[in-house]
C-alpha atoms as a PDB file:
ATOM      1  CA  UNK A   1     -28.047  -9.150 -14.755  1.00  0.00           C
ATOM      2  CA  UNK A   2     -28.037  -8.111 -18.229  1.00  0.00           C
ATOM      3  CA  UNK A   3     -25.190  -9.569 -20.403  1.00  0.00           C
ATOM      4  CA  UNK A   4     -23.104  -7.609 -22.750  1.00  0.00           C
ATOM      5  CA  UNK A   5     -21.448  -9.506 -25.430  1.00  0.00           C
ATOM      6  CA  UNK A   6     -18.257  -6.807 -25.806  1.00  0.00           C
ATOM      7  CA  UNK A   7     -17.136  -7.724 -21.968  1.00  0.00           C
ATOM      8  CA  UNK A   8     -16.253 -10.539 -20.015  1.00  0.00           C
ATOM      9  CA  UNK A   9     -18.698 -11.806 -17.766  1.00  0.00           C
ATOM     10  CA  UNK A  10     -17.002 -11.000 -14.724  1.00  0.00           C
ATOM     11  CA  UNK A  11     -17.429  -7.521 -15.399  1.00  0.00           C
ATOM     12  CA  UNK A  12     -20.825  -8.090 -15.526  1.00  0.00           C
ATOM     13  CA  UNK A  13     -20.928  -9.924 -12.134  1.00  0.00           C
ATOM     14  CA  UNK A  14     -18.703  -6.949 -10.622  1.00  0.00           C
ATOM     15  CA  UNK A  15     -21.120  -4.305 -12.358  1.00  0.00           C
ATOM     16  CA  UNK A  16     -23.595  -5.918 -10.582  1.00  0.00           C
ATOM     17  CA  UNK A  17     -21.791  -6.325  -7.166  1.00  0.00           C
ATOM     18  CA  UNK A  18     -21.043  -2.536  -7.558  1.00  0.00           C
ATOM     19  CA  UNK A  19     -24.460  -1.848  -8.084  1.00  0.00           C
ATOM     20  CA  UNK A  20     -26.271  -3.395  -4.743  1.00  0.00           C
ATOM     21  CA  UNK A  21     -22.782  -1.313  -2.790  1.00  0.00           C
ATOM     22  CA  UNK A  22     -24.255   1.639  -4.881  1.00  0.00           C
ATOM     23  CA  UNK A  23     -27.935   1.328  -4.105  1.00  0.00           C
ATOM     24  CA  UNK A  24     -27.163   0.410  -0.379  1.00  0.00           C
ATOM     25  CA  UNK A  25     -27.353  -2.655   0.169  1.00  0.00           C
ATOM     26  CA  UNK A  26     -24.186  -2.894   1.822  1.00  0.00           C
ATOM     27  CA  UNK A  27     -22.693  -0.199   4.552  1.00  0.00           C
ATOM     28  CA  UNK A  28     -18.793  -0.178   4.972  1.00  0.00           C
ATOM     29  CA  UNK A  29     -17.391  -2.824   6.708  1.00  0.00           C
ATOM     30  CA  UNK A  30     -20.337  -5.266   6.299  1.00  0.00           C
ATOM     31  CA  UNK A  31     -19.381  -8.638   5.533  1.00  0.00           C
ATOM     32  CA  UNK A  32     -20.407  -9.475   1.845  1.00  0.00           C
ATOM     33  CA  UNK A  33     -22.138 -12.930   0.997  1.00  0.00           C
ATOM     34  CA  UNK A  34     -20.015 -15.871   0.454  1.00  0.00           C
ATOM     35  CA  UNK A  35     -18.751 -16.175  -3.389  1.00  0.00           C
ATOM     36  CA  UNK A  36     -21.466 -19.516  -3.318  1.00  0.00           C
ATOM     37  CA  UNK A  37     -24.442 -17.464  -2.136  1.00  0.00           C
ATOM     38  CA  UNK A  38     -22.884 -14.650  -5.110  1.00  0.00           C
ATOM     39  CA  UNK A  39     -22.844 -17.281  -7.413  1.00  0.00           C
ATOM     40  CA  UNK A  40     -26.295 -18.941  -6.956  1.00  0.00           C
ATOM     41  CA  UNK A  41     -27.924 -15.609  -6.791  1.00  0.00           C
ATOM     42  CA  UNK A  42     -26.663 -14.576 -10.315  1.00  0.00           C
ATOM     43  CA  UNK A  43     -26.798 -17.770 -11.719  1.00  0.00           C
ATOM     44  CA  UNK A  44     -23.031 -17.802 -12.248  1.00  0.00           C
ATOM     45  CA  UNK A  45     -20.085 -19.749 -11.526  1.00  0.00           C
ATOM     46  CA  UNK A  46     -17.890 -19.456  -8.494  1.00  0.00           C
ATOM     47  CA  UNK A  47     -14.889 -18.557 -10.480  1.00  0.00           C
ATOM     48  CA  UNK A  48     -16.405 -15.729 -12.138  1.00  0.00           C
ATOM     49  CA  UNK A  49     -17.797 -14.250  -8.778  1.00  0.00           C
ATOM     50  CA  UNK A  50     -14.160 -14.545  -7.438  1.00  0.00           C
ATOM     51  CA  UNK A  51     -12.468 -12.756 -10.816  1.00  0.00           C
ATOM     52  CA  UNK A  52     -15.254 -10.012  -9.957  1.00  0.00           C
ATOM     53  CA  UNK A  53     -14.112  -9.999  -6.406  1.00  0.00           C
ATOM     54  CA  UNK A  54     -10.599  -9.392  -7.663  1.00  0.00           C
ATOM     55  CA  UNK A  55     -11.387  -6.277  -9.579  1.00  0.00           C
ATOM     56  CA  UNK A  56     -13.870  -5.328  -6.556  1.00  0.00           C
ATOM     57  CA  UNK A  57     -10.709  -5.446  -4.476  1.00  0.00           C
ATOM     58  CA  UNK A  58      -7.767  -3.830  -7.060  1.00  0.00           C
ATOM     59  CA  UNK A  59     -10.414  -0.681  -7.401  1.00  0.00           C
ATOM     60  CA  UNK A  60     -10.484  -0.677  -3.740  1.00  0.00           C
ATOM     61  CA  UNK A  61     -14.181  -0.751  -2.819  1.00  0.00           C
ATOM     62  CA  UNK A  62     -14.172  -4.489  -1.102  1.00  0.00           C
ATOM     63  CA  UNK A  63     -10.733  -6.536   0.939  1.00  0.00           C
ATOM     64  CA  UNK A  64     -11.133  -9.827   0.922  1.00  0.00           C
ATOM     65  CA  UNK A  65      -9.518 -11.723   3.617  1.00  0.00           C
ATOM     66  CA  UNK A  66      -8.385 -15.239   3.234  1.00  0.00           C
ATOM     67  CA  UNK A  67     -10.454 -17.572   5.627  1.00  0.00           C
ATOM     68  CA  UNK A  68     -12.806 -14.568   6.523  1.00  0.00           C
ATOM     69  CA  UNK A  69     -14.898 -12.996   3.724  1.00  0.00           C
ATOM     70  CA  UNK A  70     -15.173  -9.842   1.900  1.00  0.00           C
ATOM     71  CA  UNK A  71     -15.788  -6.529   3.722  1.00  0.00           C
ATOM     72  CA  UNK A  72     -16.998  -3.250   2.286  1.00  0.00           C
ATOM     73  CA  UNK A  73     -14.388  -0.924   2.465  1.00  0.00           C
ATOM     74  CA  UNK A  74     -15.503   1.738   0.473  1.00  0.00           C
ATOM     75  CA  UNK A  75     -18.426   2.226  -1.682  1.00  0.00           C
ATOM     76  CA  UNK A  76     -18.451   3.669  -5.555  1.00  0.00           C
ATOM     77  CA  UNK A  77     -18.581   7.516  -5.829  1.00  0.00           C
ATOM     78  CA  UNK A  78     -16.950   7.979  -1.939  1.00  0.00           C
ATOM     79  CA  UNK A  79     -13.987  10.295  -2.531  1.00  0.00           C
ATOM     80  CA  UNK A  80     -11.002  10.236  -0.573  1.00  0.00           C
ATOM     81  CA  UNK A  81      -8.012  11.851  -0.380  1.00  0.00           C
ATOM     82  CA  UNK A  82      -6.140  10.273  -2.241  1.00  0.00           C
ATOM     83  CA  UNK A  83      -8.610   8.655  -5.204  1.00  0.00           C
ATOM     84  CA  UNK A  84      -6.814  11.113  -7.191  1.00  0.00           C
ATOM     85  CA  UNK A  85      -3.443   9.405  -6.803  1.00  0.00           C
ATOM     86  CA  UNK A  86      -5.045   6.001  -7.239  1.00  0.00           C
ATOM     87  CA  UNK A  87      -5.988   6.266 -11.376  1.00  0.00           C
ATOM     88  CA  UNK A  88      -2.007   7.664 -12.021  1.00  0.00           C
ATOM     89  CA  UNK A  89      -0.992   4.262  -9.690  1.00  0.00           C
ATOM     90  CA  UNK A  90      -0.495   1.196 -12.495  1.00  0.00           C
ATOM     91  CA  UNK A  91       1.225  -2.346 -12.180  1.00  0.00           C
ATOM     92  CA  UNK A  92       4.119  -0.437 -13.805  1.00  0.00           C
ATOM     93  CA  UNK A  93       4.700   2.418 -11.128  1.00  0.00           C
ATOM     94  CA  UNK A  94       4.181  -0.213  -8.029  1.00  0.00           C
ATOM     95  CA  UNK A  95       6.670  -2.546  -9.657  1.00  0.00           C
ATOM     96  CA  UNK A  96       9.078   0.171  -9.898  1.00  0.00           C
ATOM     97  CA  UNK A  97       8.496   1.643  -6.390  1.00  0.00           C
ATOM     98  CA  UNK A  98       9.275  -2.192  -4.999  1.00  0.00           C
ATOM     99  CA  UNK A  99      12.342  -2.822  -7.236  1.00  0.00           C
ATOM    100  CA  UNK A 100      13.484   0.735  -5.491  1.00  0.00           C
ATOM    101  CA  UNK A 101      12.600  -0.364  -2.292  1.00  0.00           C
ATOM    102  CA  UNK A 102      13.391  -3.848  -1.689  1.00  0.00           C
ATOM    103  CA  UNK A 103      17.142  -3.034  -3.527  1.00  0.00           C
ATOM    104  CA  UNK A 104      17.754  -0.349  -1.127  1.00  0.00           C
ATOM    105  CA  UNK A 105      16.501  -3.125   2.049  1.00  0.00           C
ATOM    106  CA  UNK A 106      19.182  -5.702   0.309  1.00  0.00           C
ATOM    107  CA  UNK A 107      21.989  -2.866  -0.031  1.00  0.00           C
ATOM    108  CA  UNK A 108      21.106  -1.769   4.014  1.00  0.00           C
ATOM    109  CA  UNK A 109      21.225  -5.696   4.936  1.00  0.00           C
ATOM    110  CA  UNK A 110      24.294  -6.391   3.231  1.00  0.00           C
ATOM    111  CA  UNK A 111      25.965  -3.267   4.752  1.00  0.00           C
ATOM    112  CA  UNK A 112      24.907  -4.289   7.970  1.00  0.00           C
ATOM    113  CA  UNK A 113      25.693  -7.888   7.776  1.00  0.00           C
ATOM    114  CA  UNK A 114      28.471  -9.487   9.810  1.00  0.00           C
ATOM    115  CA  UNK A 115      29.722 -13.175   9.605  1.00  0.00           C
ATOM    116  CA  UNK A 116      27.577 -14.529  12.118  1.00  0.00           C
ATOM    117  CA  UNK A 117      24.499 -13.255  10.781  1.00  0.00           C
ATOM    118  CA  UNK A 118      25.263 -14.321   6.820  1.00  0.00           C
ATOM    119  CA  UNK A 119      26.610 -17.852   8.419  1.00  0.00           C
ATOM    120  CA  UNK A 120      23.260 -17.767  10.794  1.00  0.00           C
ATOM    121  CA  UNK A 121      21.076 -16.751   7.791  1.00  0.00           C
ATOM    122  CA  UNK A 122      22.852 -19.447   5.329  1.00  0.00           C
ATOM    123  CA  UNK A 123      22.242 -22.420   8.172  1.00  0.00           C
ATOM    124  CA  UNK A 124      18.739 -22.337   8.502  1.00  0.00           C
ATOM    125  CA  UNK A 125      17.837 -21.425   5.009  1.00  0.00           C
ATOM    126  CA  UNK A 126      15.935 -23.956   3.384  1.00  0.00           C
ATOM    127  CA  UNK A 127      18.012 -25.730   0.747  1.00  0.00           C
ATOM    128  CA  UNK A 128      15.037 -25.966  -1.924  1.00  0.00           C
ATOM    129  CA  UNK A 129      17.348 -26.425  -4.552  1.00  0.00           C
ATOM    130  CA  UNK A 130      19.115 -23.157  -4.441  1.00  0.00           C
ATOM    131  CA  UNK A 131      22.387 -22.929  -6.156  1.00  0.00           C
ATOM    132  CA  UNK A 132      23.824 -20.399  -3.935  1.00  0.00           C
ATOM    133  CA  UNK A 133      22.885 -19.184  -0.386  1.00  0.00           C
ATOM    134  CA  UNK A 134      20.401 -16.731   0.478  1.00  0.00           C
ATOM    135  CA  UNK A 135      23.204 -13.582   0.968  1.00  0.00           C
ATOM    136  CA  UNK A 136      24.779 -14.274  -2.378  1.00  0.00           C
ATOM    137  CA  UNK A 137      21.112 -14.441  -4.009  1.00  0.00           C
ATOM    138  CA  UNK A 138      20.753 -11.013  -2.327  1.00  0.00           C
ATOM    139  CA  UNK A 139      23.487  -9.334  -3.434  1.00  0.00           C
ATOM    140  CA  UNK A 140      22.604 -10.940  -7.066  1.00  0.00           C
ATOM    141  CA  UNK A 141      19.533  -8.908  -6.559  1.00  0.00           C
ATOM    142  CA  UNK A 142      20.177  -6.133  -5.884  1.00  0.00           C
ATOM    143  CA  UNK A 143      23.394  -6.095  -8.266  1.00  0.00           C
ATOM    144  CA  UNK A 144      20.572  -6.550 -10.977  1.00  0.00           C
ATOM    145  CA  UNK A 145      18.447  -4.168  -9.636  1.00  0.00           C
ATOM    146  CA  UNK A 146      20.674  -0.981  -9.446  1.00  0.00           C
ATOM    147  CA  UNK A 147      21.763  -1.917 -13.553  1.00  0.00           C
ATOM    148  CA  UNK A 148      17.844  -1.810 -14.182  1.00  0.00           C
ATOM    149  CA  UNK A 149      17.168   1.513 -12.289  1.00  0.00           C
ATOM    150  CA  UNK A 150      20.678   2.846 -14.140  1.00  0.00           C
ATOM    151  CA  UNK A 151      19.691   1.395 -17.237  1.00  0.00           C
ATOM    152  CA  UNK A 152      15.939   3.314 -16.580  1.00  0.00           C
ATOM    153  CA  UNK A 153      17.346   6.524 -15.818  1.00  0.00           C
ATOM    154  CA  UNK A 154      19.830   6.676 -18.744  1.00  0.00           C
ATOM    155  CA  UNK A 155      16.703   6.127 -21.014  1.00  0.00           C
ATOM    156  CA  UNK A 156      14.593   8.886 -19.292  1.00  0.00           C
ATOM    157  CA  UNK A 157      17.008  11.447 -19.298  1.00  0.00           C
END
């Protein structure tokens, strides 16, 4: 593994990772080694092998499953459908697509909420500290939600 001083060494250890999918050593849906066999192989630590991993999985080539392993989902240079959507998809975009969905779940809940259901709900929500219930938190939400998205759109247009 060849080191370059401008990048952080993860990106080396994914690099590498991406070459050995690349060159065949893997087939999709094999089960990669664990991030200890990774890590003694490349003379690394575990932590850097699992950063790697991450960016392995956020590119969408590997899934790791808690308790399982990693599998092969894709390997580098396979085009699908939609790759092409993928690169115009940031952290930005996906928050904003939740923020629209999960305010318009609240809104549809709260419509559809009667008393028994907000009392039912309230009951046998954890307490954790909350200083108001689990419906009122809701509404907060999505009360806060719909001022961002109008705030958003008065700025775009």
């Amino acid at each position: 593994m060849t080191l370059d001083p401008n990048r952080r060494r993860y990106q080396d250890v994914a690099e590498e990772l991406v070459r050995d999918l690349a060159n065949g050593a893997f087939a999709i849906g094999d089960k990669l080694p664990t991030e200890r066999k990774i890590s003694e192989d490349l003379g690394v630590s575990r932590s850097l092998v699992r950063d790697a991993m991450i960016m392995l999985e956020v590119q969408g080539l590997v899934d790791v499953r808690k308790g399982s392993g990693t599998y092969v989902l894709r390997l580098p240079g396979d085009v699908t459908p939609d790759s092409a959507l993928e690169t115009d998809i940031g952290p930005f975009e996906l928050l904003q697509a939740r923020q629209l969905l999960e305010s318009n779940i609240a809104a549809f809940a709260a419509t559809m909420a009667t008393k028994a259901t907000s009392s039912r709900c309230v009951k046998h929500w954890p307490k954790n500290g909350m200083k108001s219930s689990p419906v009122q938190e809701a509404i907060r939400r999505m009360k806060s939600s719909t001022v961002w998205l109008l705030r958003r759109a008065r700025t775009r247009s």
